[in-house]
PDB file of N, CA and C in Angstrom:
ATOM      1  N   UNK A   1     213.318 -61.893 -38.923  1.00  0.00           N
ATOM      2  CA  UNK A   1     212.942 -60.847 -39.847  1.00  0.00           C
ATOM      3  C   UNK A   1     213.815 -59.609 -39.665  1.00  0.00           C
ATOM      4  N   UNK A   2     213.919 -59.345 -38.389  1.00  0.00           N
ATOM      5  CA  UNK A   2     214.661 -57.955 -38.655  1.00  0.00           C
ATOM      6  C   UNK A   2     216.348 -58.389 -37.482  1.00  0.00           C
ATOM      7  N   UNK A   3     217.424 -57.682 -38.416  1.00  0.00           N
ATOM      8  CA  UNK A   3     218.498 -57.865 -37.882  1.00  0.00           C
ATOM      9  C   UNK A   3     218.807 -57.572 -36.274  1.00  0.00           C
ATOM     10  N   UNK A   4     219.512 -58.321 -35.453  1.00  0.00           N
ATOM     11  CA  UNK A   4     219.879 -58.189 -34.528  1.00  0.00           C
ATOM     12  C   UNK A   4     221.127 -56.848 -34.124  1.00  0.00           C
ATOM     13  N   UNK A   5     220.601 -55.981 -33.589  1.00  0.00           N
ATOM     14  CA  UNK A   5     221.238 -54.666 -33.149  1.00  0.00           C
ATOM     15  C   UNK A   5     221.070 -53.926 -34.506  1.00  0.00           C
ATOM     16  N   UNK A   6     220.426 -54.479 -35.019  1.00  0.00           N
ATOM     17  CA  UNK A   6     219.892 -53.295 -35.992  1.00  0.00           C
ATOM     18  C   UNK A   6     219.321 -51.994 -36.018  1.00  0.00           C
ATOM     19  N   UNK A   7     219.702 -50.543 -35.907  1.00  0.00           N
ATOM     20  CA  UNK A   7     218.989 -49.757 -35.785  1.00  0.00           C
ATOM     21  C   UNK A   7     217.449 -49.214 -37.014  1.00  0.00           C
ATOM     22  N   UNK A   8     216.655 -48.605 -36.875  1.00  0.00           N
ATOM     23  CA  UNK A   8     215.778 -48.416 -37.876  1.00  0.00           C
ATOM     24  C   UNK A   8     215.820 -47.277 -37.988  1.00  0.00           C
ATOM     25  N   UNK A   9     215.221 -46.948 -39.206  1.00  0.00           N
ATOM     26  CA  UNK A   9     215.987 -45.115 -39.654  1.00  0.00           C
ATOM     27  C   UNK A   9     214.105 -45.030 -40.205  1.00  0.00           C
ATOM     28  N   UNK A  10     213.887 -43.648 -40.369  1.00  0.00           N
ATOM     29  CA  UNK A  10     212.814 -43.242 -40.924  1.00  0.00           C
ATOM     30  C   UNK A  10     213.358 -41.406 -41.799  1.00  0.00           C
ATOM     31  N   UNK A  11     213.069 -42.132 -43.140  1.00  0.00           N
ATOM     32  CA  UNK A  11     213.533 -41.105 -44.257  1.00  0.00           C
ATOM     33  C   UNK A  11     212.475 -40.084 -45.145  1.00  0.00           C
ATOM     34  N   UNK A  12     212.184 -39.285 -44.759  1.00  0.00           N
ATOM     35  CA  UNK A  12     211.276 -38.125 -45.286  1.00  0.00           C
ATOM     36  C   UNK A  12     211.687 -37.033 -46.108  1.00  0.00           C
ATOM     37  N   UNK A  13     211.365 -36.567 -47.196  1.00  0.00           N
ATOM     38  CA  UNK A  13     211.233 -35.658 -47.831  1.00  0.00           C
ATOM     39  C   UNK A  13     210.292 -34.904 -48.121  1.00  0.00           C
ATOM     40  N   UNK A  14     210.337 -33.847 -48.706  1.00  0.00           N
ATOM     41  CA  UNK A  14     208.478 -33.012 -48.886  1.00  0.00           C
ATOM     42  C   UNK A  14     209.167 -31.265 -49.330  1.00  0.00           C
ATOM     43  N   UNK A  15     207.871 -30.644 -50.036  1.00  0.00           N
ATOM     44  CA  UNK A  15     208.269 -29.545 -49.869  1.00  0.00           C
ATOM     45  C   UNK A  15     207.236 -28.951 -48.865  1.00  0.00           C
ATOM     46  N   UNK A  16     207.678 -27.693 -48.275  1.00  0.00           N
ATOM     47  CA  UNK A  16     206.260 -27.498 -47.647  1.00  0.00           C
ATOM     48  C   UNK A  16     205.564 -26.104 -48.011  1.00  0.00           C
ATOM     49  N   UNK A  17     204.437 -26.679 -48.307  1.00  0.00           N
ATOM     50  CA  UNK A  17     203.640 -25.158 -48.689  1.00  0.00           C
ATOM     51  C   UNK A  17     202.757 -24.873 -47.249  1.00  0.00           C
ATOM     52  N   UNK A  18     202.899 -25.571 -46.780  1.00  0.00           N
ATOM     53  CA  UNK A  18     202.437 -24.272 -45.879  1.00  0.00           C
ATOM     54  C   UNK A  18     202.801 -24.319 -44.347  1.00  0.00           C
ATOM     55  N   UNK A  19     204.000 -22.992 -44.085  1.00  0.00           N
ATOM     56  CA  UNK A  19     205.085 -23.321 -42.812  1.00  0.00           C
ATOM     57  C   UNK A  19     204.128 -23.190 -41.176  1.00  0.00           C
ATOM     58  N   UNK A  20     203.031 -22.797 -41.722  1.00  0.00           N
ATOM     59  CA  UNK A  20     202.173 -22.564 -40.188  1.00  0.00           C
ATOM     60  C   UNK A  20     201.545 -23.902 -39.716  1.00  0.00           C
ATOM     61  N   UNK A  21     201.202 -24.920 -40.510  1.00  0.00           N
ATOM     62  CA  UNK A  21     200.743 -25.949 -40.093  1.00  0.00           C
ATOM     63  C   UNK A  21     201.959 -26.645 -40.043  1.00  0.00           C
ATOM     64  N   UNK A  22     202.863 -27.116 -40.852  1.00  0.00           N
ATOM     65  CA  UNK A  22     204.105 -27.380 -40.827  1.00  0.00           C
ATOM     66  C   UNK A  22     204.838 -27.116 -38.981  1.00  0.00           C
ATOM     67  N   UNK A  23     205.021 -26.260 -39.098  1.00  0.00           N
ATOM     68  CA  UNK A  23     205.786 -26.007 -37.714  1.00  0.00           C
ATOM     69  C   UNK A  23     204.432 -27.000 -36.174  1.00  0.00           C
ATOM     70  N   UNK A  24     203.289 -26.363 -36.602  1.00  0.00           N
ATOM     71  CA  UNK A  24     202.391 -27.285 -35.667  1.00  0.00           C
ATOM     72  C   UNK A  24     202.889 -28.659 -35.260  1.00  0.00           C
ATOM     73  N   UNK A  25     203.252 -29.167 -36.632  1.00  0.00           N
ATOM     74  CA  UNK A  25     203.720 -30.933 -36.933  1.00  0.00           C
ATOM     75  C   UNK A  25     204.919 -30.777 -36.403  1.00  0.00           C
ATOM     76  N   UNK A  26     205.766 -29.972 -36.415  1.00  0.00           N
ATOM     77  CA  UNK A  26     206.970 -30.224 -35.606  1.00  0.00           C
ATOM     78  C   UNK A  26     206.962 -30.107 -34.081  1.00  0.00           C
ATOM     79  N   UNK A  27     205.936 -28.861 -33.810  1.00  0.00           N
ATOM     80  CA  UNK A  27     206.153 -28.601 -32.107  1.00  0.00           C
ATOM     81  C   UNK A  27     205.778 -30.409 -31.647  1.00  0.00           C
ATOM     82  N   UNK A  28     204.263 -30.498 -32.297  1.00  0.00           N
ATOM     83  CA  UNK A  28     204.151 -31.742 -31.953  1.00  0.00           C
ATOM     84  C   UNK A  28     204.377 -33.404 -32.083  1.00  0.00           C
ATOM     85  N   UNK A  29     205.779 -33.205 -33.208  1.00  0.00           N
ATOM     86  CA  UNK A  29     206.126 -34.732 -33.399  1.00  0.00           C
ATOM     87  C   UNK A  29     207.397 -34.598 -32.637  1.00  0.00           C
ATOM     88  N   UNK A  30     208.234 -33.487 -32.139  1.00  0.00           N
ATOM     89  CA  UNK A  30     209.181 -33.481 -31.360  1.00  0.00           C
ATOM     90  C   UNK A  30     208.992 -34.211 -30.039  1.00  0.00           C
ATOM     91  N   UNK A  31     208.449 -33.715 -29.438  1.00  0.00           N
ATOM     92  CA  UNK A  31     208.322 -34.450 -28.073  1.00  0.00           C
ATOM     93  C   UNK A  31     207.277 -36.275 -28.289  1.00  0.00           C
ATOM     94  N   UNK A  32     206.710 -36.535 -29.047  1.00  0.00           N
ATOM     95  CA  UNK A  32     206.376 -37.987 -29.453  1.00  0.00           C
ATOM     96  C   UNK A  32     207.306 -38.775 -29.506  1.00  0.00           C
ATOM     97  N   UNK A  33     208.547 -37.917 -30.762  1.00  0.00           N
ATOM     98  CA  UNK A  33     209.485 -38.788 -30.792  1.00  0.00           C
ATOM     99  C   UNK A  33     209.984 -39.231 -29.790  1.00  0.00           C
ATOM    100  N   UNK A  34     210.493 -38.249 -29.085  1.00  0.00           N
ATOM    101  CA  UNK A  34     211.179 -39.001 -28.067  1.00  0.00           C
ATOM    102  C   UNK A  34     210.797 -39.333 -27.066  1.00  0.00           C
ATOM    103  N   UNK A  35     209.151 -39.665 -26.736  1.00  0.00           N
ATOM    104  CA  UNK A  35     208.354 -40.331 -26.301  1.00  0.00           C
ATOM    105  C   UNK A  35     208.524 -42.034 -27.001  1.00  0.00           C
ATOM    106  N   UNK A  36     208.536 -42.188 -27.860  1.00  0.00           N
ATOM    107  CA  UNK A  36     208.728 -43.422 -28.683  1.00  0.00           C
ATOM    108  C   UNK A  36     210.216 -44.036 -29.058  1.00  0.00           C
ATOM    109  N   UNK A  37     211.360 -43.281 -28.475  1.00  0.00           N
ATOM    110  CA  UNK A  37     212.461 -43.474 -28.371  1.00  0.00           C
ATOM    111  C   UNK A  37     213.457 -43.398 -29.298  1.00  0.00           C
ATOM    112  N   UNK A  38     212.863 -42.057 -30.537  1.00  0.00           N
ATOM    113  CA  UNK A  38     213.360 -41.922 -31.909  1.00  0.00           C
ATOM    114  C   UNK A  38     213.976 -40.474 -31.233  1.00  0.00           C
ATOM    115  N   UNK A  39     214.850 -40.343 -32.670  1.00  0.00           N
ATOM    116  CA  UNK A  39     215.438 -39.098 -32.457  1.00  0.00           C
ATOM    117  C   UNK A  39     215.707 -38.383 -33.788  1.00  0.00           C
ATOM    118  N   UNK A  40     215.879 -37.098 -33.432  1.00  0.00           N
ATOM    119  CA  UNK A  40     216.298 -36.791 -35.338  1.00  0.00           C
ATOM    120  C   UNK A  40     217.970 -36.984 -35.547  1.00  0.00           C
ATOM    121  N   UNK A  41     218.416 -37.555 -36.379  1.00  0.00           N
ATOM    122  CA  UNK A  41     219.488 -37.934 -36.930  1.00  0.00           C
ATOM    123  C   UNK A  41     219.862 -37.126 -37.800  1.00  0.00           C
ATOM    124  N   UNK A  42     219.078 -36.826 -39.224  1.00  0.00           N
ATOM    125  CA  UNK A  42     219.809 -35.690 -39.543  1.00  0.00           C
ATOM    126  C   UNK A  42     218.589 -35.005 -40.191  1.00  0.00           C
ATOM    127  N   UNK A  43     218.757 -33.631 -40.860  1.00  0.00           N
ATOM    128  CA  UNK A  43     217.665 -32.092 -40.867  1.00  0.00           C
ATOM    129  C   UNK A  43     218.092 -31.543 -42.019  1.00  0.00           C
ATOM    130  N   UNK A  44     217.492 -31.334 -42.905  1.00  0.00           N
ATOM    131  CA  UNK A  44     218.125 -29.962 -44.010  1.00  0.00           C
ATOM    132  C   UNK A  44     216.752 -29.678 -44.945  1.00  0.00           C
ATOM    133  N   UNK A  45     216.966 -28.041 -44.512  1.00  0.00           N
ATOM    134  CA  UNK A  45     215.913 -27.163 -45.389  1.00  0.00           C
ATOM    135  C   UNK A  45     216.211 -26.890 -46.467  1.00  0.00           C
ATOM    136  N   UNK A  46     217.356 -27.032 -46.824  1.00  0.00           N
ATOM    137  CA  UNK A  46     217.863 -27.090 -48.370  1.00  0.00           C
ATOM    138  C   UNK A  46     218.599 -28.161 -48.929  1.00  0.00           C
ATOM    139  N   UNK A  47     218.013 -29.680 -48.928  1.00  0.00           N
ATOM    140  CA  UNK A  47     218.493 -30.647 -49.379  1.00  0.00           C
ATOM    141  C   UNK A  47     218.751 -30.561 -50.927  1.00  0.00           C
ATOM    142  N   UNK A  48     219.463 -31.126 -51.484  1.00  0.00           N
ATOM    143  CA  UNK A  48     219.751 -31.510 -52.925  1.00  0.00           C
ATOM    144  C   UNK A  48     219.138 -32.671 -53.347  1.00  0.00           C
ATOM    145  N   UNK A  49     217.534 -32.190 -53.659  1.00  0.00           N
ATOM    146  CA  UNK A  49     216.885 -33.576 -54.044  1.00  0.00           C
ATOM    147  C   UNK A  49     217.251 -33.811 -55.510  1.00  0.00           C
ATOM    148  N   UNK A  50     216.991 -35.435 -55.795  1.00  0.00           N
ATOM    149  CA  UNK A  50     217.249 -35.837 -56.832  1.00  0.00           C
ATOM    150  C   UNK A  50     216.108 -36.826 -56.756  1.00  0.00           C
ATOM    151  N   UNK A  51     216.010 -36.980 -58.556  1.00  0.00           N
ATOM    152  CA  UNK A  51     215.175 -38.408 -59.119  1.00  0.00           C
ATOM    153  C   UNK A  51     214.116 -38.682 -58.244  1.00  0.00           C
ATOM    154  N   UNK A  52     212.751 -37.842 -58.565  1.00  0.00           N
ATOM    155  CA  UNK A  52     211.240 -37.217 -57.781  1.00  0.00           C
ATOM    156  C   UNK A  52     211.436 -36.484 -56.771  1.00  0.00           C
ATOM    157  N   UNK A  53     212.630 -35.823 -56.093  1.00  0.00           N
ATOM    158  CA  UNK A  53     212.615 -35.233 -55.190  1.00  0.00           C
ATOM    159  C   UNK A  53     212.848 -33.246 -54.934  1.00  0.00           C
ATOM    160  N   UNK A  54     212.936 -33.507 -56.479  1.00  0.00           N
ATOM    161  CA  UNK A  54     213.939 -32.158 -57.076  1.00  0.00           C
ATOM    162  C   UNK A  54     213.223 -30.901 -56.440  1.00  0.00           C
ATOM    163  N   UNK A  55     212.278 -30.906 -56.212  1.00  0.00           N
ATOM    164  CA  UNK A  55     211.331 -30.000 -55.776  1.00  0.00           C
ATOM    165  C   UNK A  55     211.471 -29.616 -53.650  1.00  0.00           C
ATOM    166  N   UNK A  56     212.137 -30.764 -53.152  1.00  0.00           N
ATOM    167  CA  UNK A  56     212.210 -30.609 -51.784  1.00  0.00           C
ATOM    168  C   UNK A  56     212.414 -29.399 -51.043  1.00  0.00           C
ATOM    169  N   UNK A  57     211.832 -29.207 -50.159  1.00  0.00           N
ATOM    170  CA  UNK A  57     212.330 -28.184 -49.130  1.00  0.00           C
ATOM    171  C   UNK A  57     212.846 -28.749 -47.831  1.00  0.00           C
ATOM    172  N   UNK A  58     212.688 -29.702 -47.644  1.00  0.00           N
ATOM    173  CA  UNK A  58     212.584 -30.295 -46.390  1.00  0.00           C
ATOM    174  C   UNK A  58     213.405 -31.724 -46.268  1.00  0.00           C
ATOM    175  N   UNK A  59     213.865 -32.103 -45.602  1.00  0.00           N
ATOM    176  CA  UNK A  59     214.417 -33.882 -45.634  1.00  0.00           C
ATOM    177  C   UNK A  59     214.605 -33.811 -43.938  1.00  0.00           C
ATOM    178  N   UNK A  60     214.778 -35.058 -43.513  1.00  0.00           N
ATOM    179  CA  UNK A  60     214.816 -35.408 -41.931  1.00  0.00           C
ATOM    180  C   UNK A  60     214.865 -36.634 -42.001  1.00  0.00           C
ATOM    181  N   UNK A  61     215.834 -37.244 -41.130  1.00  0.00           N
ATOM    182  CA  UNK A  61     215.961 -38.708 -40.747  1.00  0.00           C
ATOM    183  C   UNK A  61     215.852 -39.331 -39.830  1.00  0.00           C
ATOM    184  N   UNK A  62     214.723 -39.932 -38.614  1.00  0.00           N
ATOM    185  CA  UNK A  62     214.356 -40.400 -37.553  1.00  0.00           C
ATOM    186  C   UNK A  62     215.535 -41.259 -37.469  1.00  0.00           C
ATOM    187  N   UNK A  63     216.154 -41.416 -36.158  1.00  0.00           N
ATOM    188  CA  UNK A  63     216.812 -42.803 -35.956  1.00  0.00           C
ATOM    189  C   UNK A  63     216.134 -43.586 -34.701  1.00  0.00           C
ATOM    190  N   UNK A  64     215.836 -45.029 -34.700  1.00  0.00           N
ATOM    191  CA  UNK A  64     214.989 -45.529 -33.847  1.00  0.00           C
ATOM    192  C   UNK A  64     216.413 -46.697 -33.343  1.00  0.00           C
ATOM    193  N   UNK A  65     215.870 -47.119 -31.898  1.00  0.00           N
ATOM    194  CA  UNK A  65     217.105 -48.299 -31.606  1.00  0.00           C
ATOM    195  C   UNK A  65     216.636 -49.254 -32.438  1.00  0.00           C
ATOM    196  N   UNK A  66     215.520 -49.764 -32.898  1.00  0.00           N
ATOM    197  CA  UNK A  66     215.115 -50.789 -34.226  1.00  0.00           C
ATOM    198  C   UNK A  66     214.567 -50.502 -34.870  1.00  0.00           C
ATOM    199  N   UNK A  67     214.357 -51.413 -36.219  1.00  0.00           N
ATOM    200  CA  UNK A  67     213.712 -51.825 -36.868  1.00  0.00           C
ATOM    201  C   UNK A  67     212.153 -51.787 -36.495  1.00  0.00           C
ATOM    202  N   UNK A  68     211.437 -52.920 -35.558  1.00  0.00           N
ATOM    203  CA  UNK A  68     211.007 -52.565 -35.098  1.00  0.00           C
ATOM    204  C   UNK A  68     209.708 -51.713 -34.191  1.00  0.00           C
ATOM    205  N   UNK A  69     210.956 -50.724 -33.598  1.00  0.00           N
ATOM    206  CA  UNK A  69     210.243 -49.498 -33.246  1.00  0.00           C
ATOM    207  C   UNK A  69     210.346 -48.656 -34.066  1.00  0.00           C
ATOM    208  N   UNK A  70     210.834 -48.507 -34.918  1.00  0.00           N
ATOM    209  CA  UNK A  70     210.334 -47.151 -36.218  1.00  0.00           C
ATOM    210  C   UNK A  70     209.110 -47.690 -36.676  1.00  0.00           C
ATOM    211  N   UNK A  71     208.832 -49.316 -37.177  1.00  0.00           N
ATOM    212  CA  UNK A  71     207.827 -49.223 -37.718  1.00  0.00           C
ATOM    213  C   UNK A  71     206.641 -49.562 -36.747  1.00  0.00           C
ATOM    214  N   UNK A  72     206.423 -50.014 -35.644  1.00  0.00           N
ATOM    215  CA  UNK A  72     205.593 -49.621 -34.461  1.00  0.00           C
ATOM    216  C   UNK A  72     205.348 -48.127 -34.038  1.00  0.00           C
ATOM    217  N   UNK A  73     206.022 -47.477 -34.184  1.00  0.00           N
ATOM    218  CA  UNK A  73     206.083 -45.866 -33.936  1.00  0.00           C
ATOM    219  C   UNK A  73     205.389 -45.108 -34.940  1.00  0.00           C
ATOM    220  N   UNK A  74     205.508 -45.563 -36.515  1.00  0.00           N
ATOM    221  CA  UNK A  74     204.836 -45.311 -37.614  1.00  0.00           C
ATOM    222  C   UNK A  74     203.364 -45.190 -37.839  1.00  0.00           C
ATOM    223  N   UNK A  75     203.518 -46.566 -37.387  1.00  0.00           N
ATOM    224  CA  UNK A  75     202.003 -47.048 -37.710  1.00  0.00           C
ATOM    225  C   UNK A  75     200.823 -47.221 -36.298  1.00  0.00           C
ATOM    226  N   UNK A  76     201.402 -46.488 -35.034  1.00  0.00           N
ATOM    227  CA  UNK A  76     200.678 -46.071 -33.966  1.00  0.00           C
ATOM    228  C   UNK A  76     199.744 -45.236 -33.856  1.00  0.00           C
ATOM    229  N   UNK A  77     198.477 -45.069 -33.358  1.00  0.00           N
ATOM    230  CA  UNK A  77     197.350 -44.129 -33.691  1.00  0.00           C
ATOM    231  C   UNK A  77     197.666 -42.598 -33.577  1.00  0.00           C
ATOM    232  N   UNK A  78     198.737 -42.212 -32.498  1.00  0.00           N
ATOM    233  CA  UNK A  78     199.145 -41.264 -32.684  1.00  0.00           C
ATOM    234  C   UNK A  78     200.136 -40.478 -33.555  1.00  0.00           C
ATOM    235  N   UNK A  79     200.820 -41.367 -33.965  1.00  0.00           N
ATOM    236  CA  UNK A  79     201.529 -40.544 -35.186  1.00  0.00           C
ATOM    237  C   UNK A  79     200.125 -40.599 -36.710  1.00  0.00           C
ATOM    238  N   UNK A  80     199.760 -41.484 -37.172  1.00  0.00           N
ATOM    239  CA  UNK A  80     198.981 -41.458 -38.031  1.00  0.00           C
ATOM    240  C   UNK A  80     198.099 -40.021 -37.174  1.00  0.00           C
ATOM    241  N   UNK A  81     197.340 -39.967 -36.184  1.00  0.00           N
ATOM    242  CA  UNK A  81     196.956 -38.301 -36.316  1.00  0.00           C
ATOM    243  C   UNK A  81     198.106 -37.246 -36.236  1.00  0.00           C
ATOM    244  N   UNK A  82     199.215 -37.401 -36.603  1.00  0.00           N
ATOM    245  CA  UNK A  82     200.153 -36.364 -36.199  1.00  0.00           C
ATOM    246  C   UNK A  82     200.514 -35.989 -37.934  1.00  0.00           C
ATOM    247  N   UNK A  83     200.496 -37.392 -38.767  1.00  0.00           N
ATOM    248  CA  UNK A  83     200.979 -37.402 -39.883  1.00  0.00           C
ATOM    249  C   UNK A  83     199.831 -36.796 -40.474  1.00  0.00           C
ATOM    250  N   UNK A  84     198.811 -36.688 -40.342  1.00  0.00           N
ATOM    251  CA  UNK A  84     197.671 -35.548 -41.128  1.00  0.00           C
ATOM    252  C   UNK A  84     198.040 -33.809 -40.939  1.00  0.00           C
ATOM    253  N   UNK A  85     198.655 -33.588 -39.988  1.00  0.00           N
ATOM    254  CA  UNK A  85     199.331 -32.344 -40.539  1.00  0.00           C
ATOM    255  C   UNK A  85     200.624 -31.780 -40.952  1.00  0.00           C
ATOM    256  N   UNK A  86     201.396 -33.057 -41.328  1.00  0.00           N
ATOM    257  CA  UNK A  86     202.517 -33.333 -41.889  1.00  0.00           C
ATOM    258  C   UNK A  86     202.058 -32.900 -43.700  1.00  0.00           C
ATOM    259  N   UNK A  87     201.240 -34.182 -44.107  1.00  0.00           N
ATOM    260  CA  UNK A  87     200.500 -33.996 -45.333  1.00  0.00           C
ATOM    261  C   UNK A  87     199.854 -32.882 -45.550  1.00  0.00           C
ATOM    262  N   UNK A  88     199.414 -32.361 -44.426  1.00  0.00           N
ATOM    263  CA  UNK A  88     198.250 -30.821 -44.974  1.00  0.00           C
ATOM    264  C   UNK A  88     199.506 -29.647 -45.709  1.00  0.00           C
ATOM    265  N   UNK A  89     200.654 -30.076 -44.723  1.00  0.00           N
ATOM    266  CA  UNK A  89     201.349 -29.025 -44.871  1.00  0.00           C
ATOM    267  C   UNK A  89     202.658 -28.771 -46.090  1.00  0.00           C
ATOM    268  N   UNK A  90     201.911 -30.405 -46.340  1.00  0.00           N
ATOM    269  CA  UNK A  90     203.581 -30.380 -48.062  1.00  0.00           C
ATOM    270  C   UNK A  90     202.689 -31.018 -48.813  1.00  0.00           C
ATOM    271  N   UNK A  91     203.663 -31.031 -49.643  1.00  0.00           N
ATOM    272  CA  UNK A  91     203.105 -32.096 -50.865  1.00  0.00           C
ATOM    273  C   UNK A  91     204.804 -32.806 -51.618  1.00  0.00           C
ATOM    274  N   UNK A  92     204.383 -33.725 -52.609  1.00  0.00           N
ATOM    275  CA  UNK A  92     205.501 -34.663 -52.793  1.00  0.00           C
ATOM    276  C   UNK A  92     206.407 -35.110 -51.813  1.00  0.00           C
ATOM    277  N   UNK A  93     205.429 -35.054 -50.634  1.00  0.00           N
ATOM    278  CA  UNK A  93     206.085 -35.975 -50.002  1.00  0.00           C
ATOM    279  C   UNK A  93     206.970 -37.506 -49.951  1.00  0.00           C
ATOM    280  N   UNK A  94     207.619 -37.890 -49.456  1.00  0.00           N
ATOM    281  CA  UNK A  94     208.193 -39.267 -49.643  1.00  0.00           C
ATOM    282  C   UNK A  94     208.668 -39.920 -47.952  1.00  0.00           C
ATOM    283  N   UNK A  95     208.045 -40.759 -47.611  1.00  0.00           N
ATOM    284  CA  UNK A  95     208.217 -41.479 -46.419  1.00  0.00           C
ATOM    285  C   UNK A  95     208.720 -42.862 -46.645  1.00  0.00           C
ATOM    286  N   UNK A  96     210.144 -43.458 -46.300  1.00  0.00           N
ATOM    287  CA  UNK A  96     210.636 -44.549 -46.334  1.00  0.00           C
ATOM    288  C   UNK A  96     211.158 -44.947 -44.762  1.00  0.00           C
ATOM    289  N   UNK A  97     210.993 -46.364 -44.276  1.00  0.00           N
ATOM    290  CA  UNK A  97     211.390 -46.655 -43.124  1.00  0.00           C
ATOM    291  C   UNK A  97     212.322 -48.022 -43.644  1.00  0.00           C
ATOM    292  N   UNK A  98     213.684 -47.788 -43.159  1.00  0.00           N
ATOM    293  CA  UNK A  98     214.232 -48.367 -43.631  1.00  0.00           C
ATOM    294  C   UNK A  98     215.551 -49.359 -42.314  1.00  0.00           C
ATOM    295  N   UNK A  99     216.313 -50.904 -42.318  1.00  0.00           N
ATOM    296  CA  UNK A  99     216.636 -50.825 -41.414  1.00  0.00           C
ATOM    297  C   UNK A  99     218.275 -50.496 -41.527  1.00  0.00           C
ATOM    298  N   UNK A 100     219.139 -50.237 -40.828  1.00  0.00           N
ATOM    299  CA  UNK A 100     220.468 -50.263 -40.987  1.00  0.00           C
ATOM    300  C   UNK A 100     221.167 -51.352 -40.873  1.00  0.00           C
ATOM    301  N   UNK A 101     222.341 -51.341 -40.795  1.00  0.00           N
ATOM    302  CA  UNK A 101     223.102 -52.744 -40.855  1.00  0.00           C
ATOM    303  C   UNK A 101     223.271 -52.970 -39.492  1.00  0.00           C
ATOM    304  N   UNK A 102     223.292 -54.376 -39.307  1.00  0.00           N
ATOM    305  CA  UNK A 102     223.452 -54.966 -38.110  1.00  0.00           C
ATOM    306  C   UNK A 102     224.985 -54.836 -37.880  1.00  0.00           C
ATOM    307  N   UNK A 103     225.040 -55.016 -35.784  1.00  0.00           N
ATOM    308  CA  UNK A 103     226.496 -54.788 -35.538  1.00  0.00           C
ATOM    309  C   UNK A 103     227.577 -55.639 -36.483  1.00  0.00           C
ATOM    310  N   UNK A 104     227.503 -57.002 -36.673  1.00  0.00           N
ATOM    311  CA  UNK A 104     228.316 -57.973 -37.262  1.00  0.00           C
ATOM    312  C   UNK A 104     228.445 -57.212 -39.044  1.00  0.00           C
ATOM    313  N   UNK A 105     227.516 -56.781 -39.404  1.00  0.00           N
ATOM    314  CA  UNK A 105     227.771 -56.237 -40.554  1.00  0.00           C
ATOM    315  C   UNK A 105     228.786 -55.254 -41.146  1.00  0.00           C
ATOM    316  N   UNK A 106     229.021 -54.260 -39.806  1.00  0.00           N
ATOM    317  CA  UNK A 106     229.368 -53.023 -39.603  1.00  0.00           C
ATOM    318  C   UNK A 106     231.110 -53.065 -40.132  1.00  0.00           C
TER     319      UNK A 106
END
């Protein structure tokens, strides 16, 4: 099912209305992540959303060593309570976990 040396990426967008709970979700998904062996890959408060996204404030890209562990990391009891003040704090959000190409692909 999932490629060999495949890394797994986790792709978010959102705007956020409200930066006080917002920042909460960051003090505390920072150190999870890399409790769970993700990292941020890439960050921008002023992305150029397009096609449902036009509205963004926010974008971020988890990189995980798999497939995987992004989606074990996802769907763990602690991020699902971490991701309730992710949601409190935006709206149009968009969460995709997606995998990258394997080494032979590359």
């Amino acid at each position: 099912m999932y490629k060999r040396g495949a890394k797994g990426y986790c792709i978010s967008t959102a705007r956020i209305i409200n930066q006080e709970i917002f920042d909460e979700y960051v003090n505390k998904v920072a150190p999870w992540l890399k409790k769970v062996g993700g990292e941020i890959f890439a960050k921008d408060l002023e992305p150029q959303g397009k096609e449902s996204t036009e509205d963004a404030n926010f974008a971020v890209i988890y990189e995980f060593p798999s497939m995987r562990e992004a989606v074990e990391a996802y769907e763990s009891k602690e991020y699902r309570e971490l991701s309730k003040l992710r949601k409190e704090a935006t709206e149009n959000s968009t969460f995709t976990i997606m995998e990258g190409l394997d080494e032979a692909a590359k």
